[in-house]
C-alpha atoms as a PDB file:
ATOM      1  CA  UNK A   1       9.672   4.208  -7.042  1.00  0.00           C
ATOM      2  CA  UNK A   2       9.020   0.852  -5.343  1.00  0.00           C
ATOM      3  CA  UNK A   3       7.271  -0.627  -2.735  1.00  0.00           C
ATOM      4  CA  UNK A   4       7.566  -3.446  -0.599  1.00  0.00           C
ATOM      5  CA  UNK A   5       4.865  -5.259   1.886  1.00  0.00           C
ATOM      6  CA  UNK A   6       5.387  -7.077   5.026  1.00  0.00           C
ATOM      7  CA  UNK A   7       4.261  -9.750   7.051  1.00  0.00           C
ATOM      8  CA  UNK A   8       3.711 -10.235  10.841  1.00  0.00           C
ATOM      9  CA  UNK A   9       2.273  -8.066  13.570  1.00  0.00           C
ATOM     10  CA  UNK A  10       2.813  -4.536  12.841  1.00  0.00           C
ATOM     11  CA  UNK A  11       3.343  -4.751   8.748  1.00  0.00           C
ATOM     12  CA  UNK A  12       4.535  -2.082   7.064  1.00  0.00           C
ATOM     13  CA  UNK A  13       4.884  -0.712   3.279  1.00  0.00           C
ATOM     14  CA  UNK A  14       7.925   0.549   2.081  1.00  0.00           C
ATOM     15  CA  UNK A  15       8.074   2.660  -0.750  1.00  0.00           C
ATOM     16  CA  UNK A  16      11.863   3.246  -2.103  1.00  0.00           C
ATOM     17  CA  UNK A  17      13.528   5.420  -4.872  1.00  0.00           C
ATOM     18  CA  UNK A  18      14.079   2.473  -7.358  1.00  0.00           C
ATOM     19  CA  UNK A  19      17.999   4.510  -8.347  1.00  0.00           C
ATOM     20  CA  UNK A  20      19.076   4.940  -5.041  1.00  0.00           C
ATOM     21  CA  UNK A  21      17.475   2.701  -2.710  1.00  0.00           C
ATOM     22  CA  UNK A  22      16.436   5.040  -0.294  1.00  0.00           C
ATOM     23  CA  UNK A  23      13.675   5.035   1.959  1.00  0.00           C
ATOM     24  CA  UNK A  24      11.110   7.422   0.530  1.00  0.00           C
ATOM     25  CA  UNK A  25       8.054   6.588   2.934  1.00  0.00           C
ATOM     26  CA  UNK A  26       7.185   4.426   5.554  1.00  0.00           C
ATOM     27  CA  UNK A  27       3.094   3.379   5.376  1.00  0.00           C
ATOM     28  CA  UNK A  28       1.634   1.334   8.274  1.00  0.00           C
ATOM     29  CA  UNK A  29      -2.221   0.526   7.772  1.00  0.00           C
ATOM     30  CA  UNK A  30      -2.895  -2.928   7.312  1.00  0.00           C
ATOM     31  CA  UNK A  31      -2.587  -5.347  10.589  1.00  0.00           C
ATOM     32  CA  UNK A  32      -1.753  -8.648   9.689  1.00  0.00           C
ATOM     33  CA  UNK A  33       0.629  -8.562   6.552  1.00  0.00           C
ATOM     34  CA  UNK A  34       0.353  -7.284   2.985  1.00  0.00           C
ATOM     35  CA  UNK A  35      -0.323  -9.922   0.312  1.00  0.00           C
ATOM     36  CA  UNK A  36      -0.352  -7.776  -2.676  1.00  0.00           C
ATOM     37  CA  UNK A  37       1.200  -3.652  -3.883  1.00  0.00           C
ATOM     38  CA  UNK A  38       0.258  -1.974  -6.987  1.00  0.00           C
ATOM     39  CA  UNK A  39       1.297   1.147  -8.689  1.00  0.00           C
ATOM     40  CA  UNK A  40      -1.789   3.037 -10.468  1.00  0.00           C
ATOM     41  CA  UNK A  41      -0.102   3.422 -14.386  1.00  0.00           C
ATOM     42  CA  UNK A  42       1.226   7.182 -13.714  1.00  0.00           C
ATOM     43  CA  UNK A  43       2.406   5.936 -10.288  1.00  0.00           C
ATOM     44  CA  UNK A  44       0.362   8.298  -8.709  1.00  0.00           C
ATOM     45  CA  UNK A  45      -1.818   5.635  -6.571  1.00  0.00           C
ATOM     46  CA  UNK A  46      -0.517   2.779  -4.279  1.00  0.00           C
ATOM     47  CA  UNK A  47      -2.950  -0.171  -3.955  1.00  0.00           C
ATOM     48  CA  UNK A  48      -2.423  -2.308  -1.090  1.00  0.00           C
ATOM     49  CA  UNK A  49      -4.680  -6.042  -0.482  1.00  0.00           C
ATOM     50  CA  UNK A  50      -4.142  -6.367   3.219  1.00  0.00           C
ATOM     51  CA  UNK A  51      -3.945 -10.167   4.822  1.00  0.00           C
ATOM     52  CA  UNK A  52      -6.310  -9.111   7.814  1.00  0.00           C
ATOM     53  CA  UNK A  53      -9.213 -11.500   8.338  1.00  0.00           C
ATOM     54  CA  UNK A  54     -11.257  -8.963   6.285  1.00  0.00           C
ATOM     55  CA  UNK A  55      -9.091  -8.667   3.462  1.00  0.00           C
ATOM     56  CA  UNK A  56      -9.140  -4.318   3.168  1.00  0.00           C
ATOM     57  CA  UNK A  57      -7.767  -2.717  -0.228  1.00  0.00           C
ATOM     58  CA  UNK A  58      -6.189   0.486   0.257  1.00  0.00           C
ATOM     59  CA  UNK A  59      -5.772   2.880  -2.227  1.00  0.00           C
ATOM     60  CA  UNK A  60      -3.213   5.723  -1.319  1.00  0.00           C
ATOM     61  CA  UNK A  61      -1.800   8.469  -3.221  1.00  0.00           C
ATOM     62  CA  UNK A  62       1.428   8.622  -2.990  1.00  0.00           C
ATOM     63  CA  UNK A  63       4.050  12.054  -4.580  1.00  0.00           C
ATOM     64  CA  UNK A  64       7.748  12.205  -3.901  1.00  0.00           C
ATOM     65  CA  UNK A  65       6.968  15.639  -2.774  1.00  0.00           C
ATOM     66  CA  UNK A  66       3.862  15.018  -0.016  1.00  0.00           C
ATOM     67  CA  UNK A  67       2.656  12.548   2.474  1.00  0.00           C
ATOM     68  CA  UNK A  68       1.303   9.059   1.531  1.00  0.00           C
ATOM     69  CA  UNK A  69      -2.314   9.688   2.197  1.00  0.00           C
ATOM     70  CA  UNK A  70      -5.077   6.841   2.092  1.00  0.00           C
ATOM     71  CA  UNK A  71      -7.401   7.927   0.279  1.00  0.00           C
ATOM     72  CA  UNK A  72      -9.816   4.806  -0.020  1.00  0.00           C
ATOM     73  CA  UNK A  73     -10.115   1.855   2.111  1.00  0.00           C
ATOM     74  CA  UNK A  74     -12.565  -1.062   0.776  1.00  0.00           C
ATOM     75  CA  UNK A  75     -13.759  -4.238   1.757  1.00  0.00           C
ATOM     76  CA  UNK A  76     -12.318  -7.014  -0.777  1.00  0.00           C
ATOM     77  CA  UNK A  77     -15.225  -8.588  -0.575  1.00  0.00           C
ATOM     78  CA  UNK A  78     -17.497  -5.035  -1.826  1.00  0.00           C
ATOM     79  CA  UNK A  79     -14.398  -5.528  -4.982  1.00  0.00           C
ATOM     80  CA  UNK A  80     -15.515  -9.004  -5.813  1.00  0.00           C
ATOM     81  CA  UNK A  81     -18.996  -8.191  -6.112  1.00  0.00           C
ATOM     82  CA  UNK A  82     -19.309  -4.944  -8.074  1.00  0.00           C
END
């Protein structure tokens, strides 16, 4: 699988099957763009480091055979610190 980030106004993340190049799921959360995508080692979790004025990580689980589901959404700034 891969995944791919936009820019602009209504930024989306793309997540493709890396043989065929097939859309696999469409994710729209952040606002502003999507500066940075990581895959969790087993591949199992999608980060996501939004460019919105806050900066919001999501973390979303993401199968070939279910939904993309957000499962965490946190503040970079709550990251930094801890």
């Amino acid at each position: 699988m891969v995944a791919t980030g936009e820019i602009g106004r209504r930024p989306k993340i793309v997540l493709w099957d890396a043989y065929t190049g097939v859309t696999i799921r469409v994710i729209k959360f952040h606002t502003k763009g999507v500066s940075n995508l990581a895959f969790s080692p087993n591949g199992n979790l999608l980060v996501s480091v939004g460019m919105d004025n806050d900066r919001l990580i999501s973390v979303s689980a993401c199968y070939f055979d279910c939904d993309c589901v957000c499962v965490c959404v946190i503040p970079s700034y709550h990251a930094i610190l801890s």
